[in-house]
C-alpha atoms as a PDB file:
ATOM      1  CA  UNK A   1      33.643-151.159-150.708  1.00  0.00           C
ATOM      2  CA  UNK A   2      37.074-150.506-150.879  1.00  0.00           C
ATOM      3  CA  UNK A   3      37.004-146.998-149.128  1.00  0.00           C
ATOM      4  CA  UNK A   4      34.964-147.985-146.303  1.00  0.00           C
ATOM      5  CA  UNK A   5      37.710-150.292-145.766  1.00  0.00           C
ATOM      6  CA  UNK A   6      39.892-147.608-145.940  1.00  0.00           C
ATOM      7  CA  UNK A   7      37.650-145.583-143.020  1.00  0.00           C
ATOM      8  CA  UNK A   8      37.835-148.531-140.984  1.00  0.00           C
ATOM      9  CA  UNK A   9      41.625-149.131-140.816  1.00  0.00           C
ATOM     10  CA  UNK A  10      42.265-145.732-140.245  1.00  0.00           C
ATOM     11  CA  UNK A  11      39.723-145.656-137.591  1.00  0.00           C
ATOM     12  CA  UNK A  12      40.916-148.547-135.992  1.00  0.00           C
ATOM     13  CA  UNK A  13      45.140-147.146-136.243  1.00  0.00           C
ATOM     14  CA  UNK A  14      43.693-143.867-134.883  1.00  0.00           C
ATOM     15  CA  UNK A  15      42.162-145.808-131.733  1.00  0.00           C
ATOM     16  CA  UNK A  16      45.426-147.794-131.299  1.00  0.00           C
ATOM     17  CA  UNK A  17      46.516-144.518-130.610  1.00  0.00           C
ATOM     18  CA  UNK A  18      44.835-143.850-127.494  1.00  0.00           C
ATOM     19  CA  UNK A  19      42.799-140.419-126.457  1.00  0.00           C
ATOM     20  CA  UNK A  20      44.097-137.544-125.112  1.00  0.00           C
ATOM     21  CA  UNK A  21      47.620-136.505-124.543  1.00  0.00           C
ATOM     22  CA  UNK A  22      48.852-140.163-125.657  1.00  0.00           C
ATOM     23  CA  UNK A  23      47.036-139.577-128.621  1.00  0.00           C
ATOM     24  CA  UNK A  24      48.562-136.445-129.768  1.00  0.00           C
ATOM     25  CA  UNK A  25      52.275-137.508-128.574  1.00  0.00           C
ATOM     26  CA  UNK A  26      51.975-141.119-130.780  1.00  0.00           C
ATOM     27  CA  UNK A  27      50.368-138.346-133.907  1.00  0.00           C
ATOM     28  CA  UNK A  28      53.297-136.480-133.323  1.00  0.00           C
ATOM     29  CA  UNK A  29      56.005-138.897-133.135  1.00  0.00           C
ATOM     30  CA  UNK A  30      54.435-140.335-136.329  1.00  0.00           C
ATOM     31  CA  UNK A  31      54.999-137.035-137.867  1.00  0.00           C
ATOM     32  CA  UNK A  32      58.131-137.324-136.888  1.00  0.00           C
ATOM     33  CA  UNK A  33      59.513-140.372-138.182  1.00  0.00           C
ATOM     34  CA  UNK A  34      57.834-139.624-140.976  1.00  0.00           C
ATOM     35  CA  UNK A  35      59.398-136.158-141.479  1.00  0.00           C
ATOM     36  CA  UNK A  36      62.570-137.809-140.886  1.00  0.00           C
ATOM     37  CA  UNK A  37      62.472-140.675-143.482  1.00  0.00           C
ATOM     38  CA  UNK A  38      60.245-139.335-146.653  1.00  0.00           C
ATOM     39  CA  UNK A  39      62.181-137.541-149.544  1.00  0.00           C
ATOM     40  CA  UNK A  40      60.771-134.377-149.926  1.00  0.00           C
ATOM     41  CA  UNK A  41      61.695-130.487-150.953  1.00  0.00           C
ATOM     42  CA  UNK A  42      62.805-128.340-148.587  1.00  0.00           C
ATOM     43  CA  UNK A  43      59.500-126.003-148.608  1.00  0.00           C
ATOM     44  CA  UNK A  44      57.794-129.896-147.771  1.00  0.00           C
ATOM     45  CA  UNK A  45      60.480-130.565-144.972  1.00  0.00           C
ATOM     46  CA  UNK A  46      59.588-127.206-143.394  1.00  0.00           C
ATOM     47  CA  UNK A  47      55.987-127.365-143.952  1.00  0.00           C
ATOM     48  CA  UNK A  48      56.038-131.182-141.747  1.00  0.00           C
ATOM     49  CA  UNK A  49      58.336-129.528-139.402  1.00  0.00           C
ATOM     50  CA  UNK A  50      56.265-126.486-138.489  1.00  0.00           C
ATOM     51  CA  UNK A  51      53.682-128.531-138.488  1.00  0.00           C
ATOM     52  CA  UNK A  52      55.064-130.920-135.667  1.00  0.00           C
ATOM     53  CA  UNK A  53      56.224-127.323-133.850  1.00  0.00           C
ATOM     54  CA  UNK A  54      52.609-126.765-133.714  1.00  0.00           C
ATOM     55  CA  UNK A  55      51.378-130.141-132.450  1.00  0.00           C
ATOM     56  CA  UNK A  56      54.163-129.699-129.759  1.00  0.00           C
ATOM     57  CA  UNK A  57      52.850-126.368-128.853  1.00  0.00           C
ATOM     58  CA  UNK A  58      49.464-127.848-128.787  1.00  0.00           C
ATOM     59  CA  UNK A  59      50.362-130.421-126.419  1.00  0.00           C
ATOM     60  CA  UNK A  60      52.501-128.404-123.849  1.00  0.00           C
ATOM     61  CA  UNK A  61      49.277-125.812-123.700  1.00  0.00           C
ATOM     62  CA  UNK A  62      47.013-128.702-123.021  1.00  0.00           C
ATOM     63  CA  UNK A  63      49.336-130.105-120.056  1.00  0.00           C
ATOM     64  CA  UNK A  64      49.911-126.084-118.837  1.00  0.00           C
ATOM     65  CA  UNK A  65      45.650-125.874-118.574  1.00  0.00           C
ATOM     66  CA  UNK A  66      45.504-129.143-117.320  1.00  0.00           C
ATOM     67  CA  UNK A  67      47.801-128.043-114.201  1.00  0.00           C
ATOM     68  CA  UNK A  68      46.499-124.562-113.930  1.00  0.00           C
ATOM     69  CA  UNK A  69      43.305-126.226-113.217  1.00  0.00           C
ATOM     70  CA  UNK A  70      44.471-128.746-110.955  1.00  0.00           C
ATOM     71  CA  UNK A  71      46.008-126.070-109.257  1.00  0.00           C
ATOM     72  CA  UNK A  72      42.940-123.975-109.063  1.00  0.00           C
ATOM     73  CA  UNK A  73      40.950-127.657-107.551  1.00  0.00           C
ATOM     74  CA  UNK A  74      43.169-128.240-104.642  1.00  0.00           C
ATOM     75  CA  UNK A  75      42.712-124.183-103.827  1.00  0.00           C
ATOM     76  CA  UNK A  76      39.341-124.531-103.887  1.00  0.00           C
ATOM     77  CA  UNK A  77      39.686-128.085-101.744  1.00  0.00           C
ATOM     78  CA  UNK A  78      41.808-126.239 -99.664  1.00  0.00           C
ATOM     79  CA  UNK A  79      38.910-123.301 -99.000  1.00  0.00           C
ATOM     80  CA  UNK A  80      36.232-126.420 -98.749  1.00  0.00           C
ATOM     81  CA  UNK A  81      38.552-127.883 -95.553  1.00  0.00           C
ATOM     82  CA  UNK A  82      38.522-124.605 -93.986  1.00  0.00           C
ATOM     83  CA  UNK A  83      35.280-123.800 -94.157  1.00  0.00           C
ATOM     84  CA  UNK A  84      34.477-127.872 -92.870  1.00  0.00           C
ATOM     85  CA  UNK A  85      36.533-126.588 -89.706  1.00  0.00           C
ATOM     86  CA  UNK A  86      34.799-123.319 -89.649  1.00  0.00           C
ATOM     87  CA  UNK A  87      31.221-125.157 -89.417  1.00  0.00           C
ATOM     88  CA  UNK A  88      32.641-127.995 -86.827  1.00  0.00           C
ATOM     89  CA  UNK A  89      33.636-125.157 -84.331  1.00  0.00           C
ATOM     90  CA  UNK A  90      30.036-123.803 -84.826  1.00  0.00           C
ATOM     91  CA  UNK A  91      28.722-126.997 -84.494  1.00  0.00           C
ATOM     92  CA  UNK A  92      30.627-127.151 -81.088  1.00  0.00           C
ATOM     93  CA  UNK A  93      30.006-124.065 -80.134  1.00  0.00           C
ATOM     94  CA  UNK A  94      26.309-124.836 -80.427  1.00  0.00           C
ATOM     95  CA  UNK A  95      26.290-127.709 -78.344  1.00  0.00           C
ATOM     96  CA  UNK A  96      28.186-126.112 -75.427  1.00  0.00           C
ATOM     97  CA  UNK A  97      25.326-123.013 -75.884  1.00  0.00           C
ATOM     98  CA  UNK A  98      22.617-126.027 -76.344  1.00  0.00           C
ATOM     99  CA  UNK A  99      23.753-127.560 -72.646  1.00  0.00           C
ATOM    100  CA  UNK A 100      23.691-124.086 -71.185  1.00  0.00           C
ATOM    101  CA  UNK A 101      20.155-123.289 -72.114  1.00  0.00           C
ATOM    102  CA  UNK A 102      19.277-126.813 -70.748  1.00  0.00           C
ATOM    103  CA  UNK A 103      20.849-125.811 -67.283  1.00  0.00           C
ATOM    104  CA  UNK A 104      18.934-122.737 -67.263  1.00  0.00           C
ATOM    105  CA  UNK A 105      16.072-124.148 -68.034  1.00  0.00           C
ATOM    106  CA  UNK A 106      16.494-126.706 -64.961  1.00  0.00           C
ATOM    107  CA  UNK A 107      16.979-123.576 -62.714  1.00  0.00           C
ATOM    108  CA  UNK A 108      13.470-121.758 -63.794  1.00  0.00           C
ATOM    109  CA  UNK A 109      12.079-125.228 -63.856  1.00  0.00           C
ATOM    110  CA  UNK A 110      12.911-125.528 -59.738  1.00  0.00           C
ATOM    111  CA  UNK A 111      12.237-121.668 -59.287  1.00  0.00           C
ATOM    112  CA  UNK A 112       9.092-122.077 -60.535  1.00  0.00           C
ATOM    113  CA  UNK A 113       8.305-125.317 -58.326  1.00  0.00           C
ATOM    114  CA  UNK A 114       9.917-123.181 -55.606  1.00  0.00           C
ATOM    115  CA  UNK A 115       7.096-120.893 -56.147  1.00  0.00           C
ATOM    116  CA  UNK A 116       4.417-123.623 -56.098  1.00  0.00           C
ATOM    117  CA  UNK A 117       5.368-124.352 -52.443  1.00  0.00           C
ATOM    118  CA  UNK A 118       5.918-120.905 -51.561  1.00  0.00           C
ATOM    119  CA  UNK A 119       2.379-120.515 -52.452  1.00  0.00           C
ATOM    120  CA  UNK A 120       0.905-123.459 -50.942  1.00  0.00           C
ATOM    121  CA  UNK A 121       2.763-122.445 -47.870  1.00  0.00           C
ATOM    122  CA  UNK A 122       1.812-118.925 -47.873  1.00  0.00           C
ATOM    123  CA  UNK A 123      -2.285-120.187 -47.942  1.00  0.00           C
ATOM    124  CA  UNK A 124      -0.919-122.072 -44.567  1.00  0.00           C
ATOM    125  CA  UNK A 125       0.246-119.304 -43.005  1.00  0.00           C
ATOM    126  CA  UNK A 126      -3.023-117.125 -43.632  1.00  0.00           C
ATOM    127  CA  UNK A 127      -4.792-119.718 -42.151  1.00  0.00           C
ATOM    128  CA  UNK A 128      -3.386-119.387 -38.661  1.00  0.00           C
ATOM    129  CA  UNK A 129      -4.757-117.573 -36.180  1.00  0.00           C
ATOM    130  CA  UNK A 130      -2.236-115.277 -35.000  1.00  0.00           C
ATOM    131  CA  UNK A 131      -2.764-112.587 -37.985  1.00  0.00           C
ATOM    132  CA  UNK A 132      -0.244-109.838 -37.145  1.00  0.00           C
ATOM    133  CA  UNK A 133       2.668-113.021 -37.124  1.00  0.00           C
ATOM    134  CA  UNK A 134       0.774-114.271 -40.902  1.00  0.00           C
ATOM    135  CA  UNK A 135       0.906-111.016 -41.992  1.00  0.00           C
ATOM    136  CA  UNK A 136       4.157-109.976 -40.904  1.00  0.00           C
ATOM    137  CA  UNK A 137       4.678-113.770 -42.340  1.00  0.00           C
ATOM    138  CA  UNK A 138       3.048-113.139 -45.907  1.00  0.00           C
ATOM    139  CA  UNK A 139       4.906-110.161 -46.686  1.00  0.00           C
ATOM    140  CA  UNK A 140       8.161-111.424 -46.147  1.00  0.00           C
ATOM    141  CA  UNK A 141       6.870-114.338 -48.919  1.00  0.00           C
ATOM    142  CA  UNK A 142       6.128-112.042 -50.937  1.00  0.00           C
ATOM    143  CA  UNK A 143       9.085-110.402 -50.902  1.00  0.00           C
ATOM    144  CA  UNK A 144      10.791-113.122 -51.605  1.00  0.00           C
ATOM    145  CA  UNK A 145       8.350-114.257 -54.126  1.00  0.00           C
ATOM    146  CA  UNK A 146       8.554-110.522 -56.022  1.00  0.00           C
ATOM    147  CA  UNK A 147      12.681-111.618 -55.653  1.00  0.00           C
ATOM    148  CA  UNK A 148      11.825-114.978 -57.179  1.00  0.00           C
ATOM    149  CA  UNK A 149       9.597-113.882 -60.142  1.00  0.00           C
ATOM    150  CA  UNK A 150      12.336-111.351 -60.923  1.00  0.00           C
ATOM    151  CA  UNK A 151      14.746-114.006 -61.725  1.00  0.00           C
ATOM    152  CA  UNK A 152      12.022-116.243 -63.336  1.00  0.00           C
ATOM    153  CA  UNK A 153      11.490-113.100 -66.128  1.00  0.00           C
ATOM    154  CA  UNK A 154      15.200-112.505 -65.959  1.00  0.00           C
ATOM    155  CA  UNK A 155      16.158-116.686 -66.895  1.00  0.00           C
ATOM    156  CA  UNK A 156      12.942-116.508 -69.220  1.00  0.00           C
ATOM    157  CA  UNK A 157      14.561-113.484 -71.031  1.00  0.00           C
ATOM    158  CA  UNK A 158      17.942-115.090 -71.134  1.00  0.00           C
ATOM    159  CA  UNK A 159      16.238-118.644 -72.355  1.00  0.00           C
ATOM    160  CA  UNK A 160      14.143-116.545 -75.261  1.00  0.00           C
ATOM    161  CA  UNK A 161      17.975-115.103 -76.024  1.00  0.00           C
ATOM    162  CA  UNK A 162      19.635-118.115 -76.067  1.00  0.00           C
ATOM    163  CA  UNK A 163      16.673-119.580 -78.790  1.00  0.00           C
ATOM    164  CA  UNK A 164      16.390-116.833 -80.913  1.00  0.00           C
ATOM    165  CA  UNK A 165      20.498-117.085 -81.193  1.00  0.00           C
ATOM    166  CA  UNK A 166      20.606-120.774 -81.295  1.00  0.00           C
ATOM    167  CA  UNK A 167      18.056-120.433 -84.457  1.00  0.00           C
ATOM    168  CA  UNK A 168      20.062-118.008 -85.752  1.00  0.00           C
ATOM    169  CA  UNK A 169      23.458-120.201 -85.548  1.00  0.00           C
ATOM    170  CA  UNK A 170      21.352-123.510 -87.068  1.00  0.00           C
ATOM    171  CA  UNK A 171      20.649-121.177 -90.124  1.00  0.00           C
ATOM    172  CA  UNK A 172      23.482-120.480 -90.362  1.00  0.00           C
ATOM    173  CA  UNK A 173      25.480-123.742 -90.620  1.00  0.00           C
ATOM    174  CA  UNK A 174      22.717-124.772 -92.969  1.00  0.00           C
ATOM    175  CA  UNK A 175      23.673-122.035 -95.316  1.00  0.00           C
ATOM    176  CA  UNK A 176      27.802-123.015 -94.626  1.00  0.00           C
ATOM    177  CA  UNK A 177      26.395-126.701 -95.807  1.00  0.00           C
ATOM    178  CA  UNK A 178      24.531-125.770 -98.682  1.00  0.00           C
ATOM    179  CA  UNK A 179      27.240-123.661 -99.698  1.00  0.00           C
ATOM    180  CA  UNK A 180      30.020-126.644 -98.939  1.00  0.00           C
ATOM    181  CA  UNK A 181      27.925-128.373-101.081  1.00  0.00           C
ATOM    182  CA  UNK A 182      27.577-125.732-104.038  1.00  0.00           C
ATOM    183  CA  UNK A 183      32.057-125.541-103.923  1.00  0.00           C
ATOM    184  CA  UNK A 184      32.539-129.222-104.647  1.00  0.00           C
ATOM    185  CA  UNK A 185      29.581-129.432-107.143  1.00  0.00           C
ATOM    186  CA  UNK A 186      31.217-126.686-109.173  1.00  0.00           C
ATOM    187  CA  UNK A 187      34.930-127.779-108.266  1.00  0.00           C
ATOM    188  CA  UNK A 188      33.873-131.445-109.877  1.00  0.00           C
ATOM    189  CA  UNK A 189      32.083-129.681-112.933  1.00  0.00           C
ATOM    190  CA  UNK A 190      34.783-127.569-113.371  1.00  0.00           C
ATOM    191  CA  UNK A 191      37.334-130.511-113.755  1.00  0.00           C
ATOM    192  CA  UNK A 192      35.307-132.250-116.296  1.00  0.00           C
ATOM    193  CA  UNK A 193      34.767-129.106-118.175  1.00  0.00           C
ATOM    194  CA  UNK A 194      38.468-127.955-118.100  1.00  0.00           C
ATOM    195  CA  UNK A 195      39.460-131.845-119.312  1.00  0.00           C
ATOM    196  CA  UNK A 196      36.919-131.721-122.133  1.00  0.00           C
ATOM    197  CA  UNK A 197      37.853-128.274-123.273  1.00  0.00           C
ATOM    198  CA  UNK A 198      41.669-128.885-123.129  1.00  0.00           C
ATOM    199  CA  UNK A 199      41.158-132.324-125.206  1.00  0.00           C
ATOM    200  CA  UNK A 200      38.349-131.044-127.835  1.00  0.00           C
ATOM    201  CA  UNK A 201      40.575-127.811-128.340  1.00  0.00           C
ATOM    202  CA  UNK A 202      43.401-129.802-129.147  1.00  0.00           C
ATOM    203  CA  UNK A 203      42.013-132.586-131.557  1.00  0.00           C
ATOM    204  CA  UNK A 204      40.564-129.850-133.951  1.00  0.00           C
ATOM    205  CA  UNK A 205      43.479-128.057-133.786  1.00  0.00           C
ATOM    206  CA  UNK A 206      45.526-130.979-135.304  1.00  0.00           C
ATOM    207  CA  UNK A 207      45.650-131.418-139.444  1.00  0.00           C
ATOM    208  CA  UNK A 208      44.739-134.957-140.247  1.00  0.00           C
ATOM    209  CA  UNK A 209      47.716-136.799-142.326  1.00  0.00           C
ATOM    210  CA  UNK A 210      47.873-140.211-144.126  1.00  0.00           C
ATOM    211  CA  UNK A 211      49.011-142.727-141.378  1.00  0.00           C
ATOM    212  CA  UNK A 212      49.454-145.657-143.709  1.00  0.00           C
ATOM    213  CA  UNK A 213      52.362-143.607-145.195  1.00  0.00           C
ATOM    214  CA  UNK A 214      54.038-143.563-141.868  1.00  0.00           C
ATOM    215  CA  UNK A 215      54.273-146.891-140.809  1.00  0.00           C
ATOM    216  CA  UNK A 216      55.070-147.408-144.376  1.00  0.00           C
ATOM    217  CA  UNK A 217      58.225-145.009-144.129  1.00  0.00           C
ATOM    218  CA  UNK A 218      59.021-146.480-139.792  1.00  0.00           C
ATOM    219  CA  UNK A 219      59.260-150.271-141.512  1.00  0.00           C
ATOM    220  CA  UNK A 220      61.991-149.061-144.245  1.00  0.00           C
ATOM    221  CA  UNK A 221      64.045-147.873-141.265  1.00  0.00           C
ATOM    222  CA  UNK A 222      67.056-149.824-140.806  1.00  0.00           C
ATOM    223  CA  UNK A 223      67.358-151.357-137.669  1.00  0.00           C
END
């Protein structure tokens, strides 16, 4: 009974302590006071002192990880943000491409109703009477539909272009988002895992001592 007691207090002093780096620097200034107020032998004195040399060592490693890899975040935010702006301009750049296809499309759209009438007009004109005039007539459509079909394959080859690219470009910003993506899921993980690794190092690094001795030793204190 009496030494689960004991577990409990200490438990319960331990999580007056806090977590983390206010855990270790209330652990060490416990150390300290009670370094500086217990009676002991020299070898003792220098055993508590390396001992609070090491905690302090302990603790300015944790904080110099803990920067390094805030450091390392915000470069890795920074990349992110540039490569947002990369795919906007893309994006942009896609649109204005988008709208040009749609105005060529408009143009083969009236060349080919241009043809249409051409067509119904050349039937017309090989209906009249005066052949040499229709046929002097129909090859001058012709001509100019030959003209017009040439620029109907020539917009149709630029429109099958402008598809194939614009597929191409909406690939690719789906692989710059998926990758976007990807760079904050591992800059969050790596956070965590850097903050758990810092504190769990730390903790079993530090020796366990009797902390009902030291607030025994802070109350003699004079004040």
């Amino acid at each position: 009974m009496i030494a689960e007691e004991e577990v409990i207090k200490r438990r319960l002093l331990i999580d007056g302590d806090g977590t983390g780096d206010d855990r270790r620097i209330n652990l060490l200034l416990r150390s300290f006071l009670k370094w500086c107020n217990s009676p002991g032998t020299a070898e003792e004195d220098n055993t508590a002192l390396n001992r609070m040399l090491l905690q302090l060592s302990q603790s300015e490693l944790a904080s110099e990880k803990f920067l390094l890899g805030s450091q390392t975040s915000n470069a890795e935010l920074n990349s992110y943000e540039e490569l947002n702006d990369i795919i906007k301009t893309r994006v942009e750049s896609a649109k204005k491409e988008i709208e040009e296809a749609k105005e060529s499309f408009k143009a083969a759209k009236e060349v080919r109703k241009n043809r249409v009438q051409y067509n119904v007009l050349a039937k017309v004109i090989k209906e009249q009477p005066d052949r040499k005039e229709t046929l002097k007539n129909l090859d001058e459509i012709k001509a100019e539909l030959a003209d017009l079909e040439g620029k109907r394959r020539e917009i149709e080859e630029k429109l099958d272009m402008r598809r194939k690219r614009l597929h191409l470009l909406n690939v690719a910003i789906h692989d710059f988002i998926e990758d976007a993506n990807e760079i904050k899921q591992q800059i969050d993980s790596n956070e965590a895992a850097s903050a758990d690794m810092a504190a769990d190092s730390i903790d079993l690094l530090i020796e366990p001592f009797d902390l009902e001795d030291v607030d025994d030793n802070a109350m003699s204190v004079d004040p």
